[in-house]
PDB file of N, CA and C in Angstrom:
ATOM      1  N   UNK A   1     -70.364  22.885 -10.864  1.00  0.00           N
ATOM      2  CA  UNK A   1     -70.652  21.708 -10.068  1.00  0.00           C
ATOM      3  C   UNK A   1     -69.545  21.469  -9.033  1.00  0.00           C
ATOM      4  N   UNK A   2     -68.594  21.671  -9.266  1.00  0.00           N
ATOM      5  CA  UNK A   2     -67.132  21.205  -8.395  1.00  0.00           C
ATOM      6  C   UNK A   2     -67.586  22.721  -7.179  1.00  0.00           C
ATOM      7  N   UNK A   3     -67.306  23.701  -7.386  1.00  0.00           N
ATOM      8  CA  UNK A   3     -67.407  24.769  -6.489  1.00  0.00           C
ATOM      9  C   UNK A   3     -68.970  24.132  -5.320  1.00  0.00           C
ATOM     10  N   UNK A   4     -69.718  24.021  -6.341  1.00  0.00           N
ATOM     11  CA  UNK A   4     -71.334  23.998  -5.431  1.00  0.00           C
ATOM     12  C   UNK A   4     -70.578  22.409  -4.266  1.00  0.00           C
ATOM     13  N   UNK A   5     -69.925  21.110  -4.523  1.00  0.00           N
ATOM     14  CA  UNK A   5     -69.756  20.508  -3.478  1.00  0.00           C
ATOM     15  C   UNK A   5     -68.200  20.680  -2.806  1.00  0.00           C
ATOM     16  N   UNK A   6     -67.487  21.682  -3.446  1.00  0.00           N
ATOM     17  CA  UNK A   6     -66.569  22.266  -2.706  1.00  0.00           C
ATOM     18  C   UNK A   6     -67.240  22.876  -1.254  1.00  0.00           C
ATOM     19  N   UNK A   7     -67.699  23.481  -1.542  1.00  0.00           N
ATOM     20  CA  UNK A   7     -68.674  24.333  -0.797  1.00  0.00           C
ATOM     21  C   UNK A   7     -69.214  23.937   0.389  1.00  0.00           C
ATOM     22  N   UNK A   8     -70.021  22.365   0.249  1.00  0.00           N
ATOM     23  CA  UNK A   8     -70.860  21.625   0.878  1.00  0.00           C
ATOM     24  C   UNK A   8     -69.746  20.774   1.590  1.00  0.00           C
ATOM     25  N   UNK A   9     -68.220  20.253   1.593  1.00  0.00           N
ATOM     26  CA  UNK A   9     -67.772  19.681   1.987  1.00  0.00           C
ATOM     27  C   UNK A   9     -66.717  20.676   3.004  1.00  0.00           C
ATOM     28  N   UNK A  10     -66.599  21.951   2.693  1.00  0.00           N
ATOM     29  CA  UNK A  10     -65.967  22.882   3.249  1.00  0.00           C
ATOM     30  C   UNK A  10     -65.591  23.059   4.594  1.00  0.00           C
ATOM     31  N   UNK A  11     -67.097  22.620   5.394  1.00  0.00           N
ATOM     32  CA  UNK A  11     -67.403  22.957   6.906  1.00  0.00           C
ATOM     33  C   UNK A  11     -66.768  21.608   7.412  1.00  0.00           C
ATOM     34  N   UNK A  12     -66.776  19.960   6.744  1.00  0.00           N
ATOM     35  CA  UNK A  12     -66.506  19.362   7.155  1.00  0.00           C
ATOM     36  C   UNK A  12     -65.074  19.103   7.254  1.00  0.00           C
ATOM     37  N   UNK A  13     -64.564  19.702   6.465  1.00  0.00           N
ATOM     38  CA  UNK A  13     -62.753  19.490   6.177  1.00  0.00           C
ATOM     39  C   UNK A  13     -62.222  20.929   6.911  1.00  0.00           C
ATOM     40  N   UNK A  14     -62.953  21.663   7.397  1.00  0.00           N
ATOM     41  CA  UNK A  14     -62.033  22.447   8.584  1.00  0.00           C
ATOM     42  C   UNK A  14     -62.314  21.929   9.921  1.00  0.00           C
ATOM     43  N   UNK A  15     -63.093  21.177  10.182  1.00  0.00           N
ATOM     44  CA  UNK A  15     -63.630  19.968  11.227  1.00  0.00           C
ATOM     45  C   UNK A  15     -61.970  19.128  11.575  1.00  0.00           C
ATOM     46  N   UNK A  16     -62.363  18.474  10.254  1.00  0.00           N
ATOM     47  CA  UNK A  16     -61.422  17.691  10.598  1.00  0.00           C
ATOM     48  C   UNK A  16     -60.011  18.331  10.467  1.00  0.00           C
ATOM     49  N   UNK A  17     -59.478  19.201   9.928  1.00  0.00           N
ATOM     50  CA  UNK A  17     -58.268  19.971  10.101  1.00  0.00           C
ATOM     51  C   UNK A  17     -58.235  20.596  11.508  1.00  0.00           C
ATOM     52  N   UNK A  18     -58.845  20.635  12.666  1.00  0.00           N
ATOM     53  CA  UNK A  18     -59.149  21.184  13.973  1.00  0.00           C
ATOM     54  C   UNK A  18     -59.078  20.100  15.044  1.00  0.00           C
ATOM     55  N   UNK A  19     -59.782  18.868  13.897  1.00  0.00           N
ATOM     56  CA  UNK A  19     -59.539  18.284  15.886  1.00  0.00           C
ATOM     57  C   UNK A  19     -58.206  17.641  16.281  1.00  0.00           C
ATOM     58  N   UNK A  20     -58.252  16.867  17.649  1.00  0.00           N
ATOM     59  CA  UNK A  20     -57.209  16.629  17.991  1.00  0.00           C
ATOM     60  C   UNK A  20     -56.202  15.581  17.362  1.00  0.00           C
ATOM     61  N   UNK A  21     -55.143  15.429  17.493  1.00  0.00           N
ATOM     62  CA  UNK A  21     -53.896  14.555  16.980  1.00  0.00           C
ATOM     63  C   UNK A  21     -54.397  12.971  17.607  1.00  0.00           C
ATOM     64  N   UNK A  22     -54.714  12.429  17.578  1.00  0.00           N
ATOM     65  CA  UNK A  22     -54.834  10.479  18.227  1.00  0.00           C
ATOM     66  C   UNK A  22     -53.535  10.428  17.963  1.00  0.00           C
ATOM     67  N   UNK A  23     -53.184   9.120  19.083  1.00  0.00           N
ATOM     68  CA  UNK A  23     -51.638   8.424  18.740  1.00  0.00           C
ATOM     69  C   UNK A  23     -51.798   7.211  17.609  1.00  0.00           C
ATOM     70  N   UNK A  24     -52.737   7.170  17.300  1.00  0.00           N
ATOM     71  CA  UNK A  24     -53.482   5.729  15.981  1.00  0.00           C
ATOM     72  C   UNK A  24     -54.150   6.488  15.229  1.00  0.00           C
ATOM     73  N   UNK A  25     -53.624   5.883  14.069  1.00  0.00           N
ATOM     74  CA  UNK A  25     -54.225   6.385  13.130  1.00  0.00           C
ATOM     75  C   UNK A  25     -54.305   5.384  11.801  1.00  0.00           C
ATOM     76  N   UNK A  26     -55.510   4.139  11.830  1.00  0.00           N
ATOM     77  CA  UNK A  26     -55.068   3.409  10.914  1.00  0.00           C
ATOM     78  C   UNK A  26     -55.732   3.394   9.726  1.00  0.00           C
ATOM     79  N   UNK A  27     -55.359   2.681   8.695  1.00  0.00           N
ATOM     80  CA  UNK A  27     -55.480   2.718   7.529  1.00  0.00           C
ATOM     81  C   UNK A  27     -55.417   2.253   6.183  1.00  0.00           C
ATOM     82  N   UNK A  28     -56.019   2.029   5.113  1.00  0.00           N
ATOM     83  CA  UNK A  28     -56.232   0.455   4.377  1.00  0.00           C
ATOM     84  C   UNK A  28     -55.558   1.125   3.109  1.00  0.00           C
ATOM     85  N   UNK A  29     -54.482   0.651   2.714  1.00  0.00           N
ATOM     86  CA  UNK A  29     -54.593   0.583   0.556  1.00  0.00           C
ATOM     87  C   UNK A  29     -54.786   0.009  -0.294  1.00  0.00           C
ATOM     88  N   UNK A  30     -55.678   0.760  -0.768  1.00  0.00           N
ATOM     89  CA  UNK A  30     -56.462   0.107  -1.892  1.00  0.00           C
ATOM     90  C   UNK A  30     -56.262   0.426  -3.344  1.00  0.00           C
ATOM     91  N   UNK A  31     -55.785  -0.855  -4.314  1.00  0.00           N
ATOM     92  CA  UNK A  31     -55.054  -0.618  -5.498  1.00  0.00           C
ATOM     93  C   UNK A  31     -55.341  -1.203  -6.464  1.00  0.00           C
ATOM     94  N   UNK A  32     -55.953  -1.233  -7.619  1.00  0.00           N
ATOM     95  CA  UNK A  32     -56.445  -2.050  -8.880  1.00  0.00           C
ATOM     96  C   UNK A  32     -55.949  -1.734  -9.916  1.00  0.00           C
ATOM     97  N   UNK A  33     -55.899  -3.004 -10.628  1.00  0.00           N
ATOM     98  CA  UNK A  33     -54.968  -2.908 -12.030  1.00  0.00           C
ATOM     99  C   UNK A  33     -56.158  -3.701 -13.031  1.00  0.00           C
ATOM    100  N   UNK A  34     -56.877  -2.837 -13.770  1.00  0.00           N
ATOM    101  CA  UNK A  34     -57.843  -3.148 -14.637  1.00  0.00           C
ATOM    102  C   UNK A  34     -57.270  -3.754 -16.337  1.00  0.00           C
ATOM    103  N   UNK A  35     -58.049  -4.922 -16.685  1.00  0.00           N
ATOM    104  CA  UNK A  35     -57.312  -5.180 -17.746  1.00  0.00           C
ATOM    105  C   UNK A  35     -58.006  -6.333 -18.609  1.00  0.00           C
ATOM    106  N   UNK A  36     -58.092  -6.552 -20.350  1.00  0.00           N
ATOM    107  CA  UNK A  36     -59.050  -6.693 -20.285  1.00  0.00           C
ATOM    108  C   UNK A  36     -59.145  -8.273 -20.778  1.00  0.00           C
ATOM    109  N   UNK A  37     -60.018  -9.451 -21.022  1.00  0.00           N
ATOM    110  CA  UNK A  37     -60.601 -10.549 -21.048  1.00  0.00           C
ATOM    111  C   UNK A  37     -61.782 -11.001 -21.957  1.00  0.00           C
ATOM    112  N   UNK A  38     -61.304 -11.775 -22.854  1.00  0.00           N
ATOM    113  CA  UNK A  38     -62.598 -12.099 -23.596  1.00  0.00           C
ATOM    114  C   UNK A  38     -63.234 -13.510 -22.650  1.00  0.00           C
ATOM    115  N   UNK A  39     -64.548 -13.130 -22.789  1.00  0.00           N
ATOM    116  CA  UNK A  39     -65.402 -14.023 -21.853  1.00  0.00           C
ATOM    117  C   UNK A  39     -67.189 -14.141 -22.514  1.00  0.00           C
ATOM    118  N   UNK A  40     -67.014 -15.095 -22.899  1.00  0.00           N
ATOM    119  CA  UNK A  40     -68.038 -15.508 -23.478  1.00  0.00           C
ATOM    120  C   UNK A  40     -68.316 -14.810 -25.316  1.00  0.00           C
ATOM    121  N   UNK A  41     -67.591 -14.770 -25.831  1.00  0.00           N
ATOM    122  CA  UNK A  41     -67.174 -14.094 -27.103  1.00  0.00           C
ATOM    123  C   UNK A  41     -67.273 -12.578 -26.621  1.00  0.00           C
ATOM    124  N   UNK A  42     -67.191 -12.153 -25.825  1.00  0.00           N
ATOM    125  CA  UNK A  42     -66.453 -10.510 -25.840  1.00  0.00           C
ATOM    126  C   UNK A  42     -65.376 -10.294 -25.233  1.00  0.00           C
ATOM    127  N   UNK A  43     -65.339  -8.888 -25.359  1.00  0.00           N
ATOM    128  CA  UNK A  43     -63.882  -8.155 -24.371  1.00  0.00           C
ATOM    129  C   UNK A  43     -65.008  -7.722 -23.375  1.00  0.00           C
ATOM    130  N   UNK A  44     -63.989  -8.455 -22.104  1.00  0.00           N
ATOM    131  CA  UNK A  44     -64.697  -7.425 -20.788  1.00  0.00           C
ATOM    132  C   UNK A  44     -63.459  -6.738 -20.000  1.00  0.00           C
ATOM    133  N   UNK A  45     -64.236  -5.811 -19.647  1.00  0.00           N
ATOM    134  CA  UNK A  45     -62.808  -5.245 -18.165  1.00  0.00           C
ATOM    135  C   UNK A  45     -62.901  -6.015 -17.423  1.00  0.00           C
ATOM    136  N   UNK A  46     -61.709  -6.521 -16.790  1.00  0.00           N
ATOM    137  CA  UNK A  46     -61.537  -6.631 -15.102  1.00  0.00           C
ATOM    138  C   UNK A  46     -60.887  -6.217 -14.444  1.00  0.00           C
ATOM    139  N   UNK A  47     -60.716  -6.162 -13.063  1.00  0.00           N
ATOM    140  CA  UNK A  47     -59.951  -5.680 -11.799  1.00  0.00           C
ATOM    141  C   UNK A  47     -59.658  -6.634 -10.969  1.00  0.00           C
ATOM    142  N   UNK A  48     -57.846  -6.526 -10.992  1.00  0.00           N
ATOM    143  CA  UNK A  48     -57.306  -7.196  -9.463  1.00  0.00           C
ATOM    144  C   UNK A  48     -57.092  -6.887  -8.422  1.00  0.00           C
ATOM    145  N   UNK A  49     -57.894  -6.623  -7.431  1.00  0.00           N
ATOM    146  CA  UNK A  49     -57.890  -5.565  -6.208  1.00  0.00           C
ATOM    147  C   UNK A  49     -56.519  -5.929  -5.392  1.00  0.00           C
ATOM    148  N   UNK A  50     -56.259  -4.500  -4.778  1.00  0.00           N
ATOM    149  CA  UNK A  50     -54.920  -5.316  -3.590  1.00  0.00           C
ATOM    150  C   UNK A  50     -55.276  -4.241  -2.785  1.00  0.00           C
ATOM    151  N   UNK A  51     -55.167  -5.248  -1.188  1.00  0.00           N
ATOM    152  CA  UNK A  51     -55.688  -4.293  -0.593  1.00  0.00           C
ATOM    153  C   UNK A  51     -54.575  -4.672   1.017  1.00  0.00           C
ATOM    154  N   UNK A  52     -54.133  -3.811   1.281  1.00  0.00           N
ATOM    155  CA  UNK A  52     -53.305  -3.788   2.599  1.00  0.00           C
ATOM    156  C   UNK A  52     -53.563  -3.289   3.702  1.00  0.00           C
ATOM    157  N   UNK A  53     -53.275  -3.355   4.785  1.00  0.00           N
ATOM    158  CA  UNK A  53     -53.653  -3.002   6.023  1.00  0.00           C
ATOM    159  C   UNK A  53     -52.185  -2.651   6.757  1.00  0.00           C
TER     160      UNK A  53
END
């Protein structure tokens, strides 16, 4: 399975390894810390997203 969309993503990632340099190049991080909560008599997961620009 990994090879068959290796494969399929192949043509697009020498694409982008080819084109040109931009002077911008921006970009978001995105970071969660999952952890868990009883809520309504159970355990649930949750997530605290952090997200930067």
């Amino acid at each position: 399975m990994v090879s068959k969309i290796t494969d399929t993503i192949i043509p697009q990632i020498k694409e982008w390894q080819n084109k040109p340099i931009t002077s911008i190049y921006p970009f978001i991080f995105m970071d969660a810390i999952h952890y868990k909560v009883r809520e309504d008599g159970q355990i649930k997961s949750k997530a605290a997203y952090v997200v930067a620009r």
